[in-house]
Each structure stands twice: as structure tokens, then as C-alpha cells.
Protein backbone atom coordinates (compact mmCIF):
# COMPACT_ATOMS: atom_id res chain seq x y z
CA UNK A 1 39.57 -99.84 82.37
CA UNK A 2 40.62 -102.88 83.48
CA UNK A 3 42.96 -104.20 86.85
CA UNK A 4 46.70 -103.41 84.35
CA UNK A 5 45.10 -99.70 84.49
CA UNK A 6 44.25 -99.81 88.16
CA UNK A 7 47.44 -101.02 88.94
CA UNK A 8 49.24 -98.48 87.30
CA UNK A 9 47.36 -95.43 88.45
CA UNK A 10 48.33 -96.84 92.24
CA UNK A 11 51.94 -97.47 91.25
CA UNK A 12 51.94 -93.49 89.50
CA UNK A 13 49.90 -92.20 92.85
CA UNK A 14 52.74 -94.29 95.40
CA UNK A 15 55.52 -92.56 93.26
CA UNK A 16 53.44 -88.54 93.34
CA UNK A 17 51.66 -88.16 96.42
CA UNK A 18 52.80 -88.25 100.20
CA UNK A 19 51.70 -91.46 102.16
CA UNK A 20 49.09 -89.42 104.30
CA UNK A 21 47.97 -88.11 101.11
CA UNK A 22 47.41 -91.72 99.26
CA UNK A 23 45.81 -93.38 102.34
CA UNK A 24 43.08 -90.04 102.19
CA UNK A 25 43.14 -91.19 98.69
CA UNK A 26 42.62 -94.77 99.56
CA UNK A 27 39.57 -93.43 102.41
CA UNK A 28 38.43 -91.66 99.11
CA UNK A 29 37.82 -94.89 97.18
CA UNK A 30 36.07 -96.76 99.89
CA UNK A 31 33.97 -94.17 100.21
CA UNK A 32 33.01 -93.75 97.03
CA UNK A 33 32.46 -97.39 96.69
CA UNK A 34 30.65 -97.91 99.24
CA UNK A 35 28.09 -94.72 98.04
CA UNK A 36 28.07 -96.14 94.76
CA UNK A 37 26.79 -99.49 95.71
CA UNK A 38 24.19 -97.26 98.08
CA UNK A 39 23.00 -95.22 95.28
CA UNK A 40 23.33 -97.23 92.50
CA UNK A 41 26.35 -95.89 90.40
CA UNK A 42 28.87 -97.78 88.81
CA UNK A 43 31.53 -98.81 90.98
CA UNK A 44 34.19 -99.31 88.33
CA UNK A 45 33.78 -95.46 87.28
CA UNK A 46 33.42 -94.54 91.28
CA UNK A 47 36.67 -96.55 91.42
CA UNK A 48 38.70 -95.01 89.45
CA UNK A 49 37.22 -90.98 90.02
CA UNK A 50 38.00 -91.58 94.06
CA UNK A 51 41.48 -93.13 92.96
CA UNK A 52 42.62 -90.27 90.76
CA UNK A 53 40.36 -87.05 92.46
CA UNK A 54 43.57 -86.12 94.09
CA UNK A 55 46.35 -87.12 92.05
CA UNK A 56 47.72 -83.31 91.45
CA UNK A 57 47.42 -82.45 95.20
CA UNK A 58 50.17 -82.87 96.32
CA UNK A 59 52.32 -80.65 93.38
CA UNK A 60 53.69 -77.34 94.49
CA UNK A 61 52.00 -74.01 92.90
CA UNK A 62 54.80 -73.78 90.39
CA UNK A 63 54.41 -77.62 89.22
CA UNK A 64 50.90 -76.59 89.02
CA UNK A 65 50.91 -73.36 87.08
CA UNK A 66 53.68 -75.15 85.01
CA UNK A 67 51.41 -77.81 84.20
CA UNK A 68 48.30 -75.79 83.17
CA UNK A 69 50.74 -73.18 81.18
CA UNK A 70 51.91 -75.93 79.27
CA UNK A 71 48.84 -77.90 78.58
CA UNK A 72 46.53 -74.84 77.35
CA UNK A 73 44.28 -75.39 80.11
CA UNK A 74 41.37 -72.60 81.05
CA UNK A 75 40.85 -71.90 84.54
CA UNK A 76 38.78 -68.81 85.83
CA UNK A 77 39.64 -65.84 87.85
CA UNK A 78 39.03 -67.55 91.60
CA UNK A 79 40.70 -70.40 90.82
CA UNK A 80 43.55 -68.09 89.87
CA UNK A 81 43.43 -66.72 92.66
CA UNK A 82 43.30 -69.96 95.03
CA UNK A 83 45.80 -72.38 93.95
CA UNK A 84 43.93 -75.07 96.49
CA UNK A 85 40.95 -75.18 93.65
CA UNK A 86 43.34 -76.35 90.48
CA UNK A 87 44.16 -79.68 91.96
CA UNK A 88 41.10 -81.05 90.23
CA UNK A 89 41.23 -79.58 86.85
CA UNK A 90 44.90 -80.51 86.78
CA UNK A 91 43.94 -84.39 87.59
CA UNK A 92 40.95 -84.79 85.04
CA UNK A 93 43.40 -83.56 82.42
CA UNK A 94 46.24 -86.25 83.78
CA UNK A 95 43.11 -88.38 84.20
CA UNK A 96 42.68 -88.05 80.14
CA UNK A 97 46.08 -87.60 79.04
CA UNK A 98 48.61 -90.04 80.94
CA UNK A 99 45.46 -92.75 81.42
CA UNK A 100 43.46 -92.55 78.91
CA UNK A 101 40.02 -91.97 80.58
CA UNK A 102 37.55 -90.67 78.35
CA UNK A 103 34.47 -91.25 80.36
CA UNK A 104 33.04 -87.51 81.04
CA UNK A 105 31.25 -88.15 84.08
CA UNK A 106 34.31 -89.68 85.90
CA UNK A 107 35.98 -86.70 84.40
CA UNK A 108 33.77 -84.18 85.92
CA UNK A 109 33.47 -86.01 89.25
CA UNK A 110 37.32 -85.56 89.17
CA UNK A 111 37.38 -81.75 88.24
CA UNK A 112 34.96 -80.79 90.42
CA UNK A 113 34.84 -82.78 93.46
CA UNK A 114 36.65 -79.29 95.25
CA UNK A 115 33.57 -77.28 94.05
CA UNK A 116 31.14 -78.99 92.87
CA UNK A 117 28.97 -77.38 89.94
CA UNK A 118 25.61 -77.12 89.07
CA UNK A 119 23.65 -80.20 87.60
CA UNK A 120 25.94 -82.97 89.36
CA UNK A 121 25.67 -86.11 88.23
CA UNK A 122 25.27 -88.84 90.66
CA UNK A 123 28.79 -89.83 89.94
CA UNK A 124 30.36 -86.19 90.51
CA UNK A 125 27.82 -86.00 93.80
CA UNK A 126 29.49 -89.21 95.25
CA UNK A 127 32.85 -88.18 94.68
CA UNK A 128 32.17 -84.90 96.18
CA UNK A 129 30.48 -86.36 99.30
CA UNK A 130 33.31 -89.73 100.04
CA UNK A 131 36.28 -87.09 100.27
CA UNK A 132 34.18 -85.53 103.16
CA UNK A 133 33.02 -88.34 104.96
CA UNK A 134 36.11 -90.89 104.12
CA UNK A 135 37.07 -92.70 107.38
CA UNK A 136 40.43 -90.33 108.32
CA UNK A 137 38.22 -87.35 107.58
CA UNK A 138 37.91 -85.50 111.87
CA UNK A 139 36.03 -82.63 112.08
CA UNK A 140 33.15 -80.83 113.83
CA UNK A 141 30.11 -82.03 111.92
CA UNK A 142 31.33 -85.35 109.97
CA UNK A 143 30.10 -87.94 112.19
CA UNK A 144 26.48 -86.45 111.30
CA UNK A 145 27.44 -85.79 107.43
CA UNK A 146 28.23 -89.74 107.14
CA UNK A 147 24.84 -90.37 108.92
CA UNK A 148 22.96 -88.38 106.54
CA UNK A 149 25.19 -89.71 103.83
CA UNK A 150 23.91 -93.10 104.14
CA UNK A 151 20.11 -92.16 104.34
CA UNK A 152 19.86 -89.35 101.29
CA UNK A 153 22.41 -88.33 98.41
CA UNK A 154 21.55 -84.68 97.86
CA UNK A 155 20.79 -83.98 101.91
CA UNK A 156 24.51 -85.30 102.91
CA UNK A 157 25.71 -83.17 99.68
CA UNK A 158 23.57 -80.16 99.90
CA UNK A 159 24.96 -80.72 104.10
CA UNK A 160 28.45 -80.56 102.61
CA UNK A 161 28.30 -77.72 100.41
CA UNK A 162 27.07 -75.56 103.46
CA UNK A 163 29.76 -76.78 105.74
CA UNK A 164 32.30 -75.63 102.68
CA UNK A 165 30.55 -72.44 102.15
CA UNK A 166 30.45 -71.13 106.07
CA UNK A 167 34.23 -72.51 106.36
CA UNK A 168 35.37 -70.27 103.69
CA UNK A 169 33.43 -67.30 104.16
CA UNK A 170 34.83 -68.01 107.64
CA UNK A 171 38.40 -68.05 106.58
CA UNK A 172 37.48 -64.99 104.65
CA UNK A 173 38.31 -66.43 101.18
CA UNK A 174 37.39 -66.27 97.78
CA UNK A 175 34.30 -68.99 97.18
CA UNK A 176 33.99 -69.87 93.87
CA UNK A 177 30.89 -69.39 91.93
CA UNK A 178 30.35 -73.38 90.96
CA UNK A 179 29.80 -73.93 94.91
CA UNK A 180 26.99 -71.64 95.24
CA UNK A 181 25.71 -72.92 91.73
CA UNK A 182 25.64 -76.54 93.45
CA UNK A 183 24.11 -75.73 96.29
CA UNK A 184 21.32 -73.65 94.54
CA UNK A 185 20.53 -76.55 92.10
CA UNK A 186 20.01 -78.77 94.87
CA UNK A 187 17.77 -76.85 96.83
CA UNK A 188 15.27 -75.60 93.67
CA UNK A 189 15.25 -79.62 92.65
CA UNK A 190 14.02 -80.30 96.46
């Protein structure tokens, strides 16, 4: 993983993703740098999960349903019902395919950083957390999320996961099953 591979993932995210989405992207990465220095994760792998979380965001419902159709992929009942949730599965498989990552914690942190999942890795917890808190991120509640953020990991995620959970139960949507899953893990490893 070295800067020709960096430099080609931000020439393939210019050319697939709208400019406010690559400078949320670009928030993303600083982010998750900055965490992973904080909490002692690699900052290569942060890199490059923060760089590529998003990279199928941005494709309609029919690129996406084209794209898992054609590449065998398995995705659950909720997330066929909420087309918002595939984005992530989607990029850890362009993530593997088209650049070659085989690292399975940057993987994860890229297929679940909508949902998180039970059992997050550090990794997968930081890239969950920085697209939250990333400086163009303005909402009720962030300021306090990226104060927490910088003082405890699994408060500022465990923080996140019940902002996610009352905002969808608010918008009276399906929540999927790895969110609660997260949330519980944290609280029984308090």
C-alpha cells in the first residue's frame, strides 16, 4: 500500500464521487487519522479505510443493485430494503477487487462503518466514529460527540450509535440488526 496506490484511489474517487462528496471523504481521512494517532491504530490502514469508506456512495440504486447482482455479493433482508446501507459492502468489495486490499480489518472498517457490528475492532470503531465527527459534519449533538471523541473510543462510539439509533427510529425506518449488536457489545464490555 504504498503513495502509487494512494494516488490512484484519489484519482478513481475525483472521477466517481461528487466534489461535496470527496471533501466529506477527505474530512473522513483526517479524522480517522487524527483518531488513529489518539488511539494507537495504524494510520496507513486508517488512511486508506477513511479514503475508500465511501467510494460507492455516490452510485444510483440501479448501479448499486447492478453491482452486487453481478459480483455474487450477500446482503440481508434490511439492507435490501434500505439501499442507503449497501454503500459499504459495495466499497469493501471495490476495496478488494479494483485495489487490491486484502487487509480484513480495513475491510470491515469499510463495510461497516454505516452500521457498525458487534466486536469492532479499533480500526472499524475509528472509521465509524471520524465520518461522524469529520470537520463538515453540522448537527445537533456533534460538537459534544468530537469532545468525547478525543477523551474515550467506545464512549464517543457507543454516543454515536445512540444518536443513529433514535434518528432512525425517529424517521421511522428499518434499523439494522448489526447497530443494536454494536451498541450492546459496547455496553456489556463497560
Amino acid at each position: 500500500m504504498g503513495p502509487d496506490l494512494i494516488e490512484r484511489i484519489h484519482s478513481e474517487l475525483k472521477q466517481n464521487m461528487s466534489s461535496r462528496r470527496y471533501r466529506h471523504t477527505m474530512g473522513v481521512v483526517d479524522a480517522a487519522v487524527y483518531l488513529a494517532k489518539k488511539y494507537s491504530v495504524d494510520i496507513q490502514a486508517a488512511y486508506i479505510a477513511a479514503l475508500l469508506h465511501d467510494y460507492a456512495k455516490d452510485f444510483s440504486e440501479k448501479q448499486t443493485q447492478t453491482y452486487i447482482n453481478r459480483n455474487g455479493l450477500i446482503i440481508d433482508e434490511t439492507m435490501s430494503n434500505v439501499y442507503q446501507l449497501l454503500h459499504g459492502k459495495v466499497a469493501a468489495h471495490i476495496a478488494r477487487e479494483q485495489f487490491n486490499i486484502k487487509d480484513r480489518d480495513i475491510l470491515n472498517a469499510i463495510e461497516y462503518h454505516t452500521t457498525g457490528r458487534k466486536k469492532m475492532s479499533k480500526l472499524e470503531k475509528i472509521i465509524y466514529l471520524a465520518d461522524f465527527i469529520e470537520p463538515g459534519r453540522n448537527y445537533a449533538g456533534v460538537e459534544e460527540l468530537r469532545i468525547v471523541a478525543k477523551q474515550d473510543l467506545d464512549k464517543a462510539v457507543l454516543l454515536a450509535l445512540d444518536n443513529t439509533i433514535k434518528y432512525v427510529i425517529f424517521m421511522g425506518e428499518l434499523l439494522h440488526t448489526n447497530t443494536v449488536e454494536a451498541r450492546n457489545t459496547l455496553l456489556l464490555e463497560k
